[in-house]
Protein backbone atom coordinates (compact mmCIF):
# COMPACT_ATOMS: atom_id res chain seq x y z
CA UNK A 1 -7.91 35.68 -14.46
CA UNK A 2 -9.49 32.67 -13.38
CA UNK A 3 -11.73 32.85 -10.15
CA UNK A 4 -13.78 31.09 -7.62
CA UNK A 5 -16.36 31.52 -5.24
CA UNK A 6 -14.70 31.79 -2.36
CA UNK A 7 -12.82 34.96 -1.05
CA UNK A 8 -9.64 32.99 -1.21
CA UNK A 9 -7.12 33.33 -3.98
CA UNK A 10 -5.69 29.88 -4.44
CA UNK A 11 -3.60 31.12 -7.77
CA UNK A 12 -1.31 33.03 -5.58
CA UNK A 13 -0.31 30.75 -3.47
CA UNK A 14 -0.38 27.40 -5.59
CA UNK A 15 1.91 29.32 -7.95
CA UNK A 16 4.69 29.74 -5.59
CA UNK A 17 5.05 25.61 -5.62
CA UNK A 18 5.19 25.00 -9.15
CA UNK A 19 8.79 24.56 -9.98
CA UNK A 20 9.67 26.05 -13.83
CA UNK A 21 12.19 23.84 -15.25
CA UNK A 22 13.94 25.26 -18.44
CA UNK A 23 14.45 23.16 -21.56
CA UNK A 24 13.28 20.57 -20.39
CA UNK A 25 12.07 18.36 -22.44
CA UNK A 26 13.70 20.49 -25.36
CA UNK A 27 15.30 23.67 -25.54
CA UNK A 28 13.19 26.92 -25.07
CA UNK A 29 10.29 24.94 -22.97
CA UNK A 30 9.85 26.35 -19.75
CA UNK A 31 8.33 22.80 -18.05
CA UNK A 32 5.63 23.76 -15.29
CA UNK A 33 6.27 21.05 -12.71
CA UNK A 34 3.29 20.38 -10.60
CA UNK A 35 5.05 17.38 -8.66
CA UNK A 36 5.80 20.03 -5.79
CA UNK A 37 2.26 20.79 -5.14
CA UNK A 38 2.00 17.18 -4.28
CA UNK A 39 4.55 16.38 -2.20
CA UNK A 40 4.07 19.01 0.64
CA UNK A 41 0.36 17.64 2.40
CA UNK A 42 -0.42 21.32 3.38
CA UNK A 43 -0.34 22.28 -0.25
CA UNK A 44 -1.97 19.56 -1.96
CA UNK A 45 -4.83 19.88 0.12
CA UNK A 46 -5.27 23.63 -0.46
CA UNK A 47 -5.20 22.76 -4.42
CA UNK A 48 -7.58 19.74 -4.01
CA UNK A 49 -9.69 21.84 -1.67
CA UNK A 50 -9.89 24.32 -4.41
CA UNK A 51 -11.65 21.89 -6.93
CA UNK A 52 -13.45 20.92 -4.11
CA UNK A 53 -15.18 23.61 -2.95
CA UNK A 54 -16.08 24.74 -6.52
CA UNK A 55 -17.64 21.53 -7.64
CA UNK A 56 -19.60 21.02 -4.55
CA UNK A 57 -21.54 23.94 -5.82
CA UNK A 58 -25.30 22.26 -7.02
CA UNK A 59 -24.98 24.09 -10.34
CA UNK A 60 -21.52 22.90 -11.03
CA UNK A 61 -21.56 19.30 -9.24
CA UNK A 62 -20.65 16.53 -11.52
CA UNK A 63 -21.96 13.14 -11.52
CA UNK A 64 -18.77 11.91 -12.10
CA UNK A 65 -15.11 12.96 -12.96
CA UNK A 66 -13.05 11.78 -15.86
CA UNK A 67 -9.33 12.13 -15.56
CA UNK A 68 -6.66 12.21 -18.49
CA UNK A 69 -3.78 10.33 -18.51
CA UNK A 70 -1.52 10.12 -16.38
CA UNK A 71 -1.38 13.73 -13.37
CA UNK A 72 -5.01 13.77 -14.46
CA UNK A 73 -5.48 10.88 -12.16
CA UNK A 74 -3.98 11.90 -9.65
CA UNK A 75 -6.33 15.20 -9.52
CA UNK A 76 -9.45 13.51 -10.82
CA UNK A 77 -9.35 10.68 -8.06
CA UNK A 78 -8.72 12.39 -4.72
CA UNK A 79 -11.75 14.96 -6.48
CA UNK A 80 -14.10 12.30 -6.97
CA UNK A 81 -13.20 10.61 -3.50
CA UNK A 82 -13.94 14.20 -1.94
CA UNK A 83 -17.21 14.72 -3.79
CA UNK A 84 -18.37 11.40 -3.54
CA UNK A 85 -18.94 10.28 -7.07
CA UNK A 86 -17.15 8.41 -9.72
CA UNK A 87 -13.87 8.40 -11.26
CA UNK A 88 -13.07 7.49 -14.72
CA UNK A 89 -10.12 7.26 -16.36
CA UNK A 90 -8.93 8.68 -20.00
CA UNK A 91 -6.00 6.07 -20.65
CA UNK A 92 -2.84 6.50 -23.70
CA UNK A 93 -4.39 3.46 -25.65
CA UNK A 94 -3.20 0.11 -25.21
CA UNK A 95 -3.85 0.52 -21.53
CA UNK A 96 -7.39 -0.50 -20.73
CA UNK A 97 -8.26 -3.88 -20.31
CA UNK A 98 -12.20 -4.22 -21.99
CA UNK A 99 -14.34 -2.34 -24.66
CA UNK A 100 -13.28 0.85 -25.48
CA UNK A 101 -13.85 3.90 -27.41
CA UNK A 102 -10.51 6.05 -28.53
CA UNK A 103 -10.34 9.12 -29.94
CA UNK A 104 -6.79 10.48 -32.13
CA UNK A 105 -5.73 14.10 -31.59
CA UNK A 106 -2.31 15.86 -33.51
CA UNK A 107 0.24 17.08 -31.14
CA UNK A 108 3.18 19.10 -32.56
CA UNK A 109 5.27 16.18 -33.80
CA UNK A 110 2.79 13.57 -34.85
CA UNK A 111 -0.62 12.40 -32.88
CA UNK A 112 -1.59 10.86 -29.71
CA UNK A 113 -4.38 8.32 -29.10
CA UNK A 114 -6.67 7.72 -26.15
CA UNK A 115 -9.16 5.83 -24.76
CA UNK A 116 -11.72 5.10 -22.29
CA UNK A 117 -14.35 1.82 -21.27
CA UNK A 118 -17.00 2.08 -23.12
CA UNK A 119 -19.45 1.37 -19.93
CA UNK A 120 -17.21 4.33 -18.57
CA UNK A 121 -20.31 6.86 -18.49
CA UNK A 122 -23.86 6.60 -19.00
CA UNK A 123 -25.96 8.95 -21.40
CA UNK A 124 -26.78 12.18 -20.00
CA UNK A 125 -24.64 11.68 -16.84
CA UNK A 126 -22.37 15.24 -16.41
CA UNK A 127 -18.78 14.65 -16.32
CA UNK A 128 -16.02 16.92 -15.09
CA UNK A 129 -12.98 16.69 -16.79
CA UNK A 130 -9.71 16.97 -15.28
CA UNK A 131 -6.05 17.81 -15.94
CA UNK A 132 -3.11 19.30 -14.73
CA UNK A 133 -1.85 21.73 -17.04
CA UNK A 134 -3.66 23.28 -20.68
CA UNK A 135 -1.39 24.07 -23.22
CA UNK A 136 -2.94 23.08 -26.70
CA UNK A 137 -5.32 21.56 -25.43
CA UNK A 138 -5.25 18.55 -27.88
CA UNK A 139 -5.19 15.83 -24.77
CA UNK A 140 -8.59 17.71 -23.30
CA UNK A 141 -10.11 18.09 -26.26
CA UNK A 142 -9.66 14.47 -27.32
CA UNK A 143 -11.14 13.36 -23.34
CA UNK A 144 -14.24 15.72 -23.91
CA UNK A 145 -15.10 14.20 -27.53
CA UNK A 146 -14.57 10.02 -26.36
CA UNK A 147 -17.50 11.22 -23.48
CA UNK A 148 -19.46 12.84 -25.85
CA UNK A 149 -19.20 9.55 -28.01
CA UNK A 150 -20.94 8.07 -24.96
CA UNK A 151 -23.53 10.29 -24.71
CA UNK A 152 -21.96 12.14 -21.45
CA UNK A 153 -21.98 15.84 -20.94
CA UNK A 154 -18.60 17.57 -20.17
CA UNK A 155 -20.08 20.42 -18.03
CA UNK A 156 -16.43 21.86 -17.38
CA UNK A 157 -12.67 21.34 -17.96
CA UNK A 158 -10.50 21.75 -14.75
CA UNK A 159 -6.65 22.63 -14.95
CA UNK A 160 -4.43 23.70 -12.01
CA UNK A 161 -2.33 25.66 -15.33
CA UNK A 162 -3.11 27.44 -18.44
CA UNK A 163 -0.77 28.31 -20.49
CA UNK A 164 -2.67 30.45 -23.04
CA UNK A 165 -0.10 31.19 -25.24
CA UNK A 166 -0.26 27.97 -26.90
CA UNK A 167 -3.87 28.53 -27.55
CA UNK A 168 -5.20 25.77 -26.38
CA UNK A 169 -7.55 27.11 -23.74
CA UNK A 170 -8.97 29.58 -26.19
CA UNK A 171 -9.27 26.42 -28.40
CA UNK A 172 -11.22 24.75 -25.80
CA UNK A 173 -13.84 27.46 -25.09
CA UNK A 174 -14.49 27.73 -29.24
CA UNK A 175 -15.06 24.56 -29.05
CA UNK A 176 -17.74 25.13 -26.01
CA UNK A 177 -16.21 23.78 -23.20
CA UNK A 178 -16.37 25.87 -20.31
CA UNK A 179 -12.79 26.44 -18.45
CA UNK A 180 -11.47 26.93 -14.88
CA UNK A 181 -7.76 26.95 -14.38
CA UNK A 182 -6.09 28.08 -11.28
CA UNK A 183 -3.23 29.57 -12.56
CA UNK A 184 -2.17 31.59 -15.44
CA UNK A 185 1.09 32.01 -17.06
CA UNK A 186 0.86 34.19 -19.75
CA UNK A 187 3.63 35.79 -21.33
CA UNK A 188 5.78 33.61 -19.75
């Protein structure tokens, strides 16, 4: 079970505003809709306050945050606003304007390609990564290898979900990124 520094146990409560919709968008896929975490204020400060409070940490403070395409964004930004460093994002490709770097991943019905600025990062600079959800972890994967290209160090991938069934999280840490998720849906 993921956990955080303070004595407060976001998971709990974040969990109770994630709406499951099933088979959607095919049968047997229980969809883990994050969109009502947004919309009530109270809420969606409580989950950006939770990313908050852990990056603000010296040991874990980024120097920037890169967010993946497209609820990424929406994470990564008000993150980056609230520590006061960069934001960066990891675009479908096709969708940013100058130089870029892409990187191709497999998904389970063909492959996926995205891509970021080239002067996105600077060597050495520490990047958090950002997402909403982990499930094979092919879109996170993909983000961490495009800043490695750049000589950036992904010190940690951030999820409000994991859903470790798919295997992507455990994918993820093989593959030596360190994880924090809020919630967990196993078995489920």
């Amino acid at each position: 079970m993921p956990t955080t520094h303070d004595s407060f146990n976001y998971g709990p409560y974040l969990r109770r505003h994630i709406r499951t919709v099933p088979d959607w968008p095919t049968p047997g896929v229980q969809f883990r809709d994050i969109t009502p975490l947004l919309q009530n204020p109270k809420v969606f400060r409580v989950l950006i306050d939770a990313f908050v409070h852990r990056y603000m940490d010296p040991a874990l403070r980024p120097d920037v945050v890169a967010g993946l395409d497209a609820r990424g964004f929406i994470l990564g930004a008000v993150v980056a606003y609230e520590l006061n460093v960069g934001f960066v994002p990891i675009r479908k490709k096709g969708k940013l304007p100058f130089s870029t770097v892409q990187e191709t991943y497999e998904l389970e019905y063909g492959s996926a390609t995205v891509e970021l600025h080239t002067d996105a990062v600077k060597p050495g600079d520490r990047v958090l990564l950002i997402d909403d959800l982990i499930a094979t972890g092919g879109t996170m994967m993909a983000g961490k290898k495009l800043l490695e290209k750049l000589g950036a160090s992904v010190t940690e991938g951030a999820a409000i979900v994991d859903l470790p069934e798919l295997g992507g999280s455990a994918a993820l840490r093989a593959a030596g990124l360190p994880l924090f998720t809020l919630i967990d849906f196993s078995g489920q």
